[in-house]
PDB file of N, CA and C in Angstrom:
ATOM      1  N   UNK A   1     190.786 111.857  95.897  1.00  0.00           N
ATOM      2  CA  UNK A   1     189.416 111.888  96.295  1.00  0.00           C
ATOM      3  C   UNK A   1     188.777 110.510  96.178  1.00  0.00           C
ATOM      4  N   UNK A   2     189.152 109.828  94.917  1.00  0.00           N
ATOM      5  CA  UNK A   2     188.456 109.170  95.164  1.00  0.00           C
ATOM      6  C   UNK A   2     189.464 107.580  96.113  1.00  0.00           C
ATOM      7  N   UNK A   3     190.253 107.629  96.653  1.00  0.00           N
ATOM      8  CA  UNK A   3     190.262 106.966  97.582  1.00  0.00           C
ATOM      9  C   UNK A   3     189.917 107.032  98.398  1.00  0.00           C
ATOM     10  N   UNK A   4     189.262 108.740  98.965  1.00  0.00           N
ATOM     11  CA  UNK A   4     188.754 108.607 100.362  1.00  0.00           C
ATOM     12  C   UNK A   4     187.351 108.001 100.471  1.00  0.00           C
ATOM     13  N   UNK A   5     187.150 108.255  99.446  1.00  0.00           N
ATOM     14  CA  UNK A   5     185.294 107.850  98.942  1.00  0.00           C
ATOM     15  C   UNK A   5     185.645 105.917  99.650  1.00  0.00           C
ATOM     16  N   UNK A   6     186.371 105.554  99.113  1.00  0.00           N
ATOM     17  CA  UNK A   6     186.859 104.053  99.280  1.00  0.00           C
ATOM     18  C   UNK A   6     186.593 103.962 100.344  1.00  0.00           C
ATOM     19  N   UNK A   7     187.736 104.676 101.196  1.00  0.00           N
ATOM     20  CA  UNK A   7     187.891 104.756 102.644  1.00  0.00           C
ATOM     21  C   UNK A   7     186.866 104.688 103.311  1.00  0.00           C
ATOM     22  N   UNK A   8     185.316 105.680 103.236  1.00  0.00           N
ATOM     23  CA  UNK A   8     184.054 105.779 103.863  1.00  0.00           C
ATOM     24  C   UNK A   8     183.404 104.794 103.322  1.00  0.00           C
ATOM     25  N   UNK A   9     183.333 104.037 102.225  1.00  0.00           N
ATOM     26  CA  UNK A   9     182.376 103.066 101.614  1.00  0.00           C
ATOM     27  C   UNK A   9     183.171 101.652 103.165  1.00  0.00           C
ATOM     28  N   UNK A  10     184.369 101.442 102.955  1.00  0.00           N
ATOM     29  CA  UNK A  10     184.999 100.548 103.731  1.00  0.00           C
ATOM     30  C   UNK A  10     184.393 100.780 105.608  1.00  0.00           C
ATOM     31  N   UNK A  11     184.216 101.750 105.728  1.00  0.00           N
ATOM     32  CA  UNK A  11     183.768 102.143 106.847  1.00  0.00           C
ATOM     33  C   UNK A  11     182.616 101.761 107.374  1.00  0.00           C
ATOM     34  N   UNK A  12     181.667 102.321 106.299  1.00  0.00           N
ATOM     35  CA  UNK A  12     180.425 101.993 106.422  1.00  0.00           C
ATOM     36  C   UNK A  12     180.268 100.761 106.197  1.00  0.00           C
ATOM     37  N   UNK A  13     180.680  99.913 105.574  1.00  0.00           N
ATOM     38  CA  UNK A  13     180.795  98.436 105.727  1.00  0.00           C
ATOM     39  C   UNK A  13     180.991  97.791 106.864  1.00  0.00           C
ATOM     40  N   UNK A  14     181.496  98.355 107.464  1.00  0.00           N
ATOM     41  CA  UNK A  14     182.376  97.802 108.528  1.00  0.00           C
ATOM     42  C   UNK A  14     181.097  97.997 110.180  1.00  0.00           C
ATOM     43  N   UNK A  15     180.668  99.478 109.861  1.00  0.00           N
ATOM     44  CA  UNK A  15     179.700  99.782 111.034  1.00  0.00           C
ATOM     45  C   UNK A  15     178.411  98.850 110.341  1.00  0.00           C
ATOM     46  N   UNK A  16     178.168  98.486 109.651  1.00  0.00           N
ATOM     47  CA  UNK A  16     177.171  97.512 109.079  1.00  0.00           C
ATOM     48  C   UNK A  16     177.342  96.479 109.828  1.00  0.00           C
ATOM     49  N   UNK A  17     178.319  95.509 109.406  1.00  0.00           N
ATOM     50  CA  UNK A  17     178.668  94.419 109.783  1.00  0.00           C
ATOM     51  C   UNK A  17     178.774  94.269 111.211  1.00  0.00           C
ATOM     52  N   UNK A  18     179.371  95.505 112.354  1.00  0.00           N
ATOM     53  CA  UNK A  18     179.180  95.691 113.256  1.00  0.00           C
ATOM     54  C   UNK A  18     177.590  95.691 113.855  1.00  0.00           C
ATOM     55  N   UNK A  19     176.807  95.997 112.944  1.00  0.00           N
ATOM     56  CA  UNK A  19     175.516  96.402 113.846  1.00  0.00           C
ATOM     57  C   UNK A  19     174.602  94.786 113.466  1.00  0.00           C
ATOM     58  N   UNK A  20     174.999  94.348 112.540  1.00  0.00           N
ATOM     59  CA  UNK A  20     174.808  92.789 112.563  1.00  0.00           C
ATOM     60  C   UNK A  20     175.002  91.883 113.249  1.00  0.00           C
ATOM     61  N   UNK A  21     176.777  91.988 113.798  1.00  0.00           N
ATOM     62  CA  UNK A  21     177.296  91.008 114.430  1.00  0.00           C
ATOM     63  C   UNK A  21     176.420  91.234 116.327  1.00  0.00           C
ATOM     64  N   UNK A  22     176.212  92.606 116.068  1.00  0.00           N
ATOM     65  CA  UNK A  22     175.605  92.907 117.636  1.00  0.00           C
ATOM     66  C   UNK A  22     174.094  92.334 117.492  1.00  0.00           C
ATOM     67  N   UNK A  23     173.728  92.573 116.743  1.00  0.00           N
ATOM     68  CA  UNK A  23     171.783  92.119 116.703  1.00  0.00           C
ATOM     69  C   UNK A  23     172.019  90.236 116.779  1.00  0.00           C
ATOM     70  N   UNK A  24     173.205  89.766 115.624  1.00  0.00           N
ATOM     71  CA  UNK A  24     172.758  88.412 115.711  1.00  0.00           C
ATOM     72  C   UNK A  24     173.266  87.930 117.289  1.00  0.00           C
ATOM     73  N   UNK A  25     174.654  88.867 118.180  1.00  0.00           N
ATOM     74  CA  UNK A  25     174.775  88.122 119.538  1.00  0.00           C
ATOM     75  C   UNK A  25     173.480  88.298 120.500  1.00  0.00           C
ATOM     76  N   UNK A  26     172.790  89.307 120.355  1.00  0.00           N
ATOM     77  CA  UNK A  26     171.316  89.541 121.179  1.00  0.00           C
ATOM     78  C   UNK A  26     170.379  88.308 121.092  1.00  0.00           C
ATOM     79  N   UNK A  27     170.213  88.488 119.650  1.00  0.00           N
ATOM     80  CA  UNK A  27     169.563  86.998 118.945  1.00  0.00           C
ATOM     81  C   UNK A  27     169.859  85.587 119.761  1.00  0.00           C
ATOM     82  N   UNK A  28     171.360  85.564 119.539  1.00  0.00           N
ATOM     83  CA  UNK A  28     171.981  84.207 120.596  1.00  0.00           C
ATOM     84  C   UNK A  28     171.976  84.242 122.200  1.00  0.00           C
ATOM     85  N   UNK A  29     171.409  85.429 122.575  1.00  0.00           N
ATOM     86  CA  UNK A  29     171.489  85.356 124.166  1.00  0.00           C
ATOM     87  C   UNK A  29     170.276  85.420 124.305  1.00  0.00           C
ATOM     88  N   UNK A  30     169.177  85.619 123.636  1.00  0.00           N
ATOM     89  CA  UNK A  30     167.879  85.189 123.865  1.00  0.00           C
ATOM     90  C   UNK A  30     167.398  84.089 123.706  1.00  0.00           C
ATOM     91  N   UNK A  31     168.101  83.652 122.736  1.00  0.00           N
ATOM     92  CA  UNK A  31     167.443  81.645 122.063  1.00  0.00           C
ATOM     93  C   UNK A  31     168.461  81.002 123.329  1.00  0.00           C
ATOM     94  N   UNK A  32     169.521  81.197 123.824  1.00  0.00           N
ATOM     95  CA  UNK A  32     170.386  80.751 125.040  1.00  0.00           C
ATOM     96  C   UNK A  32     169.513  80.985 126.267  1.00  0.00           C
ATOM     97  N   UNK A  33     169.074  81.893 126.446  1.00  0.00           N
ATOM     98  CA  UNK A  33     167.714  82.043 127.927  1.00  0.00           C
ATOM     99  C   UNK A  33     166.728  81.415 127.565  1.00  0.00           C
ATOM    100  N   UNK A  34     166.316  81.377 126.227  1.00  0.00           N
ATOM    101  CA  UNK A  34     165.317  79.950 126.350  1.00  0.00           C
ATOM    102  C   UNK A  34     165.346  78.759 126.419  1.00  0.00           C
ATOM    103  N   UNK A  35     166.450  78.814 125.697  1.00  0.00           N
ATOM    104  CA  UNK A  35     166.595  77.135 125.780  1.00  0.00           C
ATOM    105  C   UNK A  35     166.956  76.566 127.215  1.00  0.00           C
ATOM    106  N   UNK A  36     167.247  77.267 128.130  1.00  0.00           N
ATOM    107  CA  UNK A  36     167.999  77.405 129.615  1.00  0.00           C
ATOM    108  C   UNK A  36     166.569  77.118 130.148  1.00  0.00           C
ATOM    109  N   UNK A  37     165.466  78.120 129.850  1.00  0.00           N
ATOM    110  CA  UNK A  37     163.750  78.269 130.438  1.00  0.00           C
ATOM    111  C   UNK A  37     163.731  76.324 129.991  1.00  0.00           C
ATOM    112  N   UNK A  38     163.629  75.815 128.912  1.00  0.00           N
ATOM    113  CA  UNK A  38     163.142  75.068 128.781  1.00  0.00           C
ATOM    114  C   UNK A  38     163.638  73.685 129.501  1.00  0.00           C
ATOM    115  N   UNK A  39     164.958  73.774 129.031  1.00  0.00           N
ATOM    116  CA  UNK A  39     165.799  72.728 130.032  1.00  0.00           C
ATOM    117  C   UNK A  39     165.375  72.634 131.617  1.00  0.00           C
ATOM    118  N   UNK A  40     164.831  74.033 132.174  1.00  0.00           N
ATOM    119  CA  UNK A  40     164.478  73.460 133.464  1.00  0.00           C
ATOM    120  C   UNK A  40     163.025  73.225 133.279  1.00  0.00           C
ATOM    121  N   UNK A  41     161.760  73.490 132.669  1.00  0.00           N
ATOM    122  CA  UNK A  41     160.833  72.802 132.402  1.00  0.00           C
ATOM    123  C   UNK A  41     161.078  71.773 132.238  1.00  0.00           C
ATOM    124  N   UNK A  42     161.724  70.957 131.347  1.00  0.00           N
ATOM    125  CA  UNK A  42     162.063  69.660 131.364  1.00  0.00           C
ATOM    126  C   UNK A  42     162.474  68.949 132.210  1.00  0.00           C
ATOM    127  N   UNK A  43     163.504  69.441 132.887  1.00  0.00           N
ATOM    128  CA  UNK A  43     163.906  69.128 133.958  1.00  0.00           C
ATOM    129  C   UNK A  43     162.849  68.459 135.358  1.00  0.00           C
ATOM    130  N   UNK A  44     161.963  69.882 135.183  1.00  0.00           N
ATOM    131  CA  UNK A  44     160.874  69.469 136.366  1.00  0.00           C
ATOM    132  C   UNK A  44     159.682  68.627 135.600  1.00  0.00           C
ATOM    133  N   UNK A  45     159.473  68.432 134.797  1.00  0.00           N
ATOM    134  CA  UNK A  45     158.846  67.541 134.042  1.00  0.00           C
ATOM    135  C   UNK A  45     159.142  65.874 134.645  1.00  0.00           C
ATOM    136  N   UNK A  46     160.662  65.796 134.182  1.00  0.00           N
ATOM    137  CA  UNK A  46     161.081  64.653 134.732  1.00  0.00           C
ATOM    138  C   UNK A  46     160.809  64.672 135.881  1.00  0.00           C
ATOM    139  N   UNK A  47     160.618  64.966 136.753  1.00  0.00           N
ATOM    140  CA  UNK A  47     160.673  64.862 138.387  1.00  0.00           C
ATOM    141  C   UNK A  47     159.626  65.005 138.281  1.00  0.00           C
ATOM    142  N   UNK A  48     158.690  65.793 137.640  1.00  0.00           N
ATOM    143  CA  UNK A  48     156.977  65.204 138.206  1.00  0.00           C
ATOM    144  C   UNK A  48     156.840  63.694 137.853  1.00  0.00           C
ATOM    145  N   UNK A  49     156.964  63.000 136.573  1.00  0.00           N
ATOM    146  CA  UNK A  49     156.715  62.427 135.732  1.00  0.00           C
ATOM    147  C   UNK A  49     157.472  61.038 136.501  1.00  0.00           C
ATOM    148  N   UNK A  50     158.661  61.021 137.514  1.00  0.00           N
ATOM    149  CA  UNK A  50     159.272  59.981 138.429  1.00  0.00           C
ATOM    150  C   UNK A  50     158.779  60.169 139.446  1.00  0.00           C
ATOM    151  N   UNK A  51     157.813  61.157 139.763  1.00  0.00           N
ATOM    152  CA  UNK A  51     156.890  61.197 141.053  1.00  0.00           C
ATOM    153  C   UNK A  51     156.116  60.828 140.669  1.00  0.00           C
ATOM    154  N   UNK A  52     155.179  60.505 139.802  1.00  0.00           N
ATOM    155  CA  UNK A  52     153.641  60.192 139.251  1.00  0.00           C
ATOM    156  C   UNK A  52     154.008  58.058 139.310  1.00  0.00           C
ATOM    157  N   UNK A  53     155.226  58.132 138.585  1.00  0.00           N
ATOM    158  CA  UNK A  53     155.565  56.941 138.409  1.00  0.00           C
ATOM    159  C   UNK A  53     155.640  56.217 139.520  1.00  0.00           C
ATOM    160  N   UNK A  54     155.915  56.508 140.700  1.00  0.00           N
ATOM    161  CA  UNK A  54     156.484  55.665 142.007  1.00  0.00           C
ATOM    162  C   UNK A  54     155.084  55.982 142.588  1.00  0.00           C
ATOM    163  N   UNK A  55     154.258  56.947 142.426  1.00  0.00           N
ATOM    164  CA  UNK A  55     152.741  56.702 142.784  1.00  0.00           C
ATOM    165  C   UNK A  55     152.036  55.770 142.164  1.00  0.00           C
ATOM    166  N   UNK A  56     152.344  55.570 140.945  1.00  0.00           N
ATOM    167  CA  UNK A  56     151.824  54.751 140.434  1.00  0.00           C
ATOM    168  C   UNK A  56     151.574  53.301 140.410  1.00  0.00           C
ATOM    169  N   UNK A  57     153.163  52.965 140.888  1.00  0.00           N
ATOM    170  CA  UNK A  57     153.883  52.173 141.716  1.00  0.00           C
ATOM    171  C   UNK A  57     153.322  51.596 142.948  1.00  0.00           C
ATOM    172  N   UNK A  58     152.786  52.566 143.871  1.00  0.00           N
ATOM    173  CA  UNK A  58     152.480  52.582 145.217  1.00  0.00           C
ATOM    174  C   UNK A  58     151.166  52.679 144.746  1.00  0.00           C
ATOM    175  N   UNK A  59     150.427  52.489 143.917  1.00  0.00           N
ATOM    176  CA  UNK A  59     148.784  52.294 143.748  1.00  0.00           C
ATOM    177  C   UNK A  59     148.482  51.417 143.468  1.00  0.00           C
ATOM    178  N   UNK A  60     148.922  50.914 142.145  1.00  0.00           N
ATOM    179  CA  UNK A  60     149.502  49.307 141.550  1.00  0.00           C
ATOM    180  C   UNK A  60     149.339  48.273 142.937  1.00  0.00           C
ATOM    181  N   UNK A  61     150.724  48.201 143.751  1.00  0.00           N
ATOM    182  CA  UNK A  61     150.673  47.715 144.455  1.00  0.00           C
ATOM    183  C   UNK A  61     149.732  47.539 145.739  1.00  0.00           C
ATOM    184  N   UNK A  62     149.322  48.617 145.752  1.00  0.00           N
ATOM    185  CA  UNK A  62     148.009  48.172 146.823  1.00  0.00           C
ATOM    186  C   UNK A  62     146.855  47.661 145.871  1.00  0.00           C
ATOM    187  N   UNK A  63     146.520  47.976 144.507  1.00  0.00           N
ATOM    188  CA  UNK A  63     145.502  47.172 144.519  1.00  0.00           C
ATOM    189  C   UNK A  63     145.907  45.736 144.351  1.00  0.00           C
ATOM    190  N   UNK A  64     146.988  45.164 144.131  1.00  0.00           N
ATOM    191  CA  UNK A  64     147.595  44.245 144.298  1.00  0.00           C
ATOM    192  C   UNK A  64     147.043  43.435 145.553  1.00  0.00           C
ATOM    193  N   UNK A  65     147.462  44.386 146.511  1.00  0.00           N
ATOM    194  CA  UNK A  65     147.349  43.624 147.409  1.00  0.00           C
ATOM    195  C   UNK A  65     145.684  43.474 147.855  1.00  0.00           C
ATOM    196  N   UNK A  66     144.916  44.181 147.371  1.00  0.00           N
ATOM    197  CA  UNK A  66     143.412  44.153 147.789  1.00  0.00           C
ATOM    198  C   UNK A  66     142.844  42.800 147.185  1.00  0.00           C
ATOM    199  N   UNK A  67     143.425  42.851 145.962  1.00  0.00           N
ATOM    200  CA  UNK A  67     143.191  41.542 145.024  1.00  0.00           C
ATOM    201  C   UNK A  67     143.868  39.910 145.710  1.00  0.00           C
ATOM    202  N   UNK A  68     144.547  40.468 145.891  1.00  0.00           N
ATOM    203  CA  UNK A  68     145.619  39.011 146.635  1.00  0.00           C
ATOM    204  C   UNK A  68     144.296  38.983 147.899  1.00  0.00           C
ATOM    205  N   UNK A  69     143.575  39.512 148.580  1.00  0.00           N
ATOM    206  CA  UNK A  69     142.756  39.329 149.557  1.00  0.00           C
ATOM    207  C   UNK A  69     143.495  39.746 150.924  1.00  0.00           C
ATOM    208  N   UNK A  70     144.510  40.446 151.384  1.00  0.00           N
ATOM    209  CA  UNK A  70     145.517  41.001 152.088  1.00  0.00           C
ATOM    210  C   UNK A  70     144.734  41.987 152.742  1.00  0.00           C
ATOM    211  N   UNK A  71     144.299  42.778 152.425  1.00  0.00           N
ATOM    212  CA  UNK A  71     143.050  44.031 153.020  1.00  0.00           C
ATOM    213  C   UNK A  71     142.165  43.873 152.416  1.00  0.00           C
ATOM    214  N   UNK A  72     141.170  42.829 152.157  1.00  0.00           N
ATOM    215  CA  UNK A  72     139.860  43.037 151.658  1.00  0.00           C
ATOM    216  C   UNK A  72     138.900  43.765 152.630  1.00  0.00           C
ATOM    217  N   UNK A  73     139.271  43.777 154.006  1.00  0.00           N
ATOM    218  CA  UNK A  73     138.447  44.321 154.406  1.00  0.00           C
ATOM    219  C   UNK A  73     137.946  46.095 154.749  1.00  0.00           C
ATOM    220  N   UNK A  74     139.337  46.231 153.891  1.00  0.00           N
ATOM    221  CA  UNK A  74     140.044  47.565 153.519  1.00  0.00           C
ATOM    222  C   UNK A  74     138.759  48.281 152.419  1.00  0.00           C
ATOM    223  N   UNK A  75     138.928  47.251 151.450  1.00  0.00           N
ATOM    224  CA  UNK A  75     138.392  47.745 150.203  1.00  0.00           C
ATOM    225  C   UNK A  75     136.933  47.326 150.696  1.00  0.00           C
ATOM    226  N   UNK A  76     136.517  46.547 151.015  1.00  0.00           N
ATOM    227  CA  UNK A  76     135.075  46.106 151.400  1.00  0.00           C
ATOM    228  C   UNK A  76     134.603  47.404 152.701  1.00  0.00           C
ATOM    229  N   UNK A  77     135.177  48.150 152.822  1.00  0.00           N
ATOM    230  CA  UNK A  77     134.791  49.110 153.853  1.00  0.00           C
ATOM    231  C   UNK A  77     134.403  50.399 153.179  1.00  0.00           C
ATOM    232  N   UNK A  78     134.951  50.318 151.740  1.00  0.00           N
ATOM    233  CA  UNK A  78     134.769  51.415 151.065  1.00  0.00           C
ATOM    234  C   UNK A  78     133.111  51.450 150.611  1.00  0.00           C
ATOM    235  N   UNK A  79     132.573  52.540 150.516  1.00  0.00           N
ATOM    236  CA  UNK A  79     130.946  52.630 149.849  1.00  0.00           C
ATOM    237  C   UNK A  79     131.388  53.075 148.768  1.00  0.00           C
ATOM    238  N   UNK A  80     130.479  53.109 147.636  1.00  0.00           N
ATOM    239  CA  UNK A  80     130.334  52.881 146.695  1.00  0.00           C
ATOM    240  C   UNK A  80     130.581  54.611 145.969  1.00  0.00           C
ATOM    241  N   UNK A  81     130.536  55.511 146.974  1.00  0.00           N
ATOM    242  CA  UNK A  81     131.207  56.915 146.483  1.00  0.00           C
ATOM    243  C   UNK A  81     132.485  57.019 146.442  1.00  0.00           C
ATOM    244  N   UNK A  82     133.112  56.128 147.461  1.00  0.00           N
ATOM    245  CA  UNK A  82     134.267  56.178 147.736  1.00  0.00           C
ATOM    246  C   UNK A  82     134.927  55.294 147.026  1.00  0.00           C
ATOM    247  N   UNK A  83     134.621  54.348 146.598  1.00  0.00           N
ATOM    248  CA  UNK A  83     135.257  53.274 145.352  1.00  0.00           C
ATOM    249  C   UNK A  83     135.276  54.110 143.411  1.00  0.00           C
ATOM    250  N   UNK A  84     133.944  55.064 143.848  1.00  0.00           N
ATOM    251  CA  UNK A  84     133.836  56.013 142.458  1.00  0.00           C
ATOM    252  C   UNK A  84     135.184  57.160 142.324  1.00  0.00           C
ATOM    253  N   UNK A  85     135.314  57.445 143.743  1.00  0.00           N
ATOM    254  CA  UNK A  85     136.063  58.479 143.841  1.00  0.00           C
ATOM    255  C   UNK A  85     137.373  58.079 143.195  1.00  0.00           C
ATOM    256  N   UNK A  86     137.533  56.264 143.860  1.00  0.00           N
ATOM    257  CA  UNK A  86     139.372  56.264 144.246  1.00  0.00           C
ATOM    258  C   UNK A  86     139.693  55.822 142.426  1.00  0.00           C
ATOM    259  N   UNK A  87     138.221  54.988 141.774  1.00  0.00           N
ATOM    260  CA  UNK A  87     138.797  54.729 140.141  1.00  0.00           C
ATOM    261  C   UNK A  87     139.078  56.100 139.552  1.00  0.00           C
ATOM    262  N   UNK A  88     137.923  57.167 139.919  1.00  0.00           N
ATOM    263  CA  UNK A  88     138.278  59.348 138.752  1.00  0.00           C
ATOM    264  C   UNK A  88     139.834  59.049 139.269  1.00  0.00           C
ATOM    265  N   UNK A  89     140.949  59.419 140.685  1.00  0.00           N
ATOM    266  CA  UNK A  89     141.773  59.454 141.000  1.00  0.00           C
ATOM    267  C   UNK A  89     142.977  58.386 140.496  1.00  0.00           C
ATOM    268  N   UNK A  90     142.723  57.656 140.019  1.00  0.00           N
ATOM    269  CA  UNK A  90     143.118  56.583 139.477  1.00  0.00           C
ATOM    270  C   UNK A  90     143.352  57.141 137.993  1.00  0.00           C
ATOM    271  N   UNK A  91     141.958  57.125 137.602  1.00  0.00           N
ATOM    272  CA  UNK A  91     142.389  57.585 135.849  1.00  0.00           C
ATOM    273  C   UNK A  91     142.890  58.903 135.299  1.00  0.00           C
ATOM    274  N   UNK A  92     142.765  59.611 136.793  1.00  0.00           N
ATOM    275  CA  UNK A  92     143.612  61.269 136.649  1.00  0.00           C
ATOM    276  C   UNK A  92     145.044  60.728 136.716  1.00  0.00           C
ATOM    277  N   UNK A  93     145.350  60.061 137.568  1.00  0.00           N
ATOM    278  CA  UNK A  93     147.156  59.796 137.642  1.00  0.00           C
ATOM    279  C   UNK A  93     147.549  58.661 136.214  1.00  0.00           C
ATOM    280  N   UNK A  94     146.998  58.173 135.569  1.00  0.00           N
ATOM    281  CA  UNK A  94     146.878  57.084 134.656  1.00  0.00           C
ATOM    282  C   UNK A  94     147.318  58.214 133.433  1.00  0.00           C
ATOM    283  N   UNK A  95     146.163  59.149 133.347  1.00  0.00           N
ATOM    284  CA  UNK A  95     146.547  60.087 132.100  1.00  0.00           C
ATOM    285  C   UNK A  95     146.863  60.996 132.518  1.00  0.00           C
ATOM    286  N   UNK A  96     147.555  61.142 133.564  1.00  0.00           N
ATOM    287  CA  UNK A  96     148.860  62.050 133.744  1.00  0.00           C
ATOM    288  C   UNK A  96     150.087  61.563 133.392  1.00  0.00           C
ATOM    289  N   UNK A  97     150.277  60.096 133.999  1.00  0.00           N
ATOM    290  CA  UNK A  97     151.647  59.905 133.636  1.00  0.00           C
ATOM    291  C   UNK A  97     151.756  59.103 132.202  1.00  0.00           C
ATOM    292  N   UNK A  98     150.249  58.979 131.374  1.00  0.00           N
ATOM    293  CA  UNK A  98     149.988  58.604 129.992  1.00  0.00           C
ATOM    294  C   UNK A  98     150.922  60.058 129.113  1.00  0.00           C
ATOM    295  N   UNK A  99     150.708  61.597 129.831  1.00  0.00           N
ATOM    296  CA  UNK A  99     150.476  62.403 129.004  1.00  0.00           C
ATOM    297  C   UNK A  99     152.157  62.651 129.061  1.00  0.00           C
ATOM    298  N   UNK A 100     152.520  62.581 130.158  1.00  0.00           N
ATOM    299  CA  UNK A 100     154.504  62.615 130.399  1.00  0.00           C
ATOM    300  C   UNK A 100     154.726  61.598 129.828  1.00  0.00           C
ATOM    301  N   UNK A 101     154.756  60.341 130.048  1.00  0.00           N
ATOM    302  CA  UNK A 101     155.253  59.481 129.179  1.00  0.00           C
ATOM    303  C   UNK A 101     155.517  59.897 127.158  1.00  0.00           C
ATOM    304  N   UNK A 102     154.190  60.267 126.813  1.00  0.00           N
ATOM    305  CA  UNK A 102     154.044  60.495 125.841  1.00  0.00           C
ATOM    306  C   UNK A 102     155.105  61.818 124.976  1.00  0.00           C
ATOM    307  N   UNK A 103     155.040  62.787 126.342  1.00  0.00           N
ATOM    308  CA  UNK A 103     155.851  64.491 125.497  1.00  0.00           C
ATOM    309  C   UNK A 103     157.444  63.608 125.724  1.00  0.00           C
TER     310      UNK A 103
END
């Protein structure tokens, strides 16, 4: 008798350990789908963040060139809403790619 007692204590050990090993693989296939979610957030992060950059690039350089005197008559055509407008647009892409740079 009392080996069988053994026998069921061993058992029940065993469906224990079983119902563990199943909860902690659930556990690992959920932290595995996130980390998967996040990698492509990141992913597209980067690609906004090398799109913001080559705009940035391409803004840079034209005021570059407004300054060099190349299209002044470009910028001298602008009124004074429209020069307000293009610095807000300016400091939206500035602390956008301030805020990617930064994460």
């Amino acid at each position: 008798m009392a080996e069988y007692s053994k026998y069921d204590i061993i058992v029940k050990d065993l469906n224990l350990i079983e119902t563990q090993v199943s909860l902690l693989n659930d556990k690992y296939k959920d932290e595995l789908q996130k980390n998967k979610e996040l990698e492509n957030t990141v992913n597209k992060l980067q690609k906004e963040n090398a799109f913001l950059v080559d705009k940035l690039a391409k803004l840079e350089s034209e005021i570059e060139n407004l300054q060099s005197g190349h299209n002044q008559d470009l910028f001298h055509s602008l009124n004074m809403k429209e020069k307000e407008e293009l610095k807000l647009k300016l400091r939206n892409l500035l602390s956008k790619i301030d805020y990617h740079i930064s994460s």
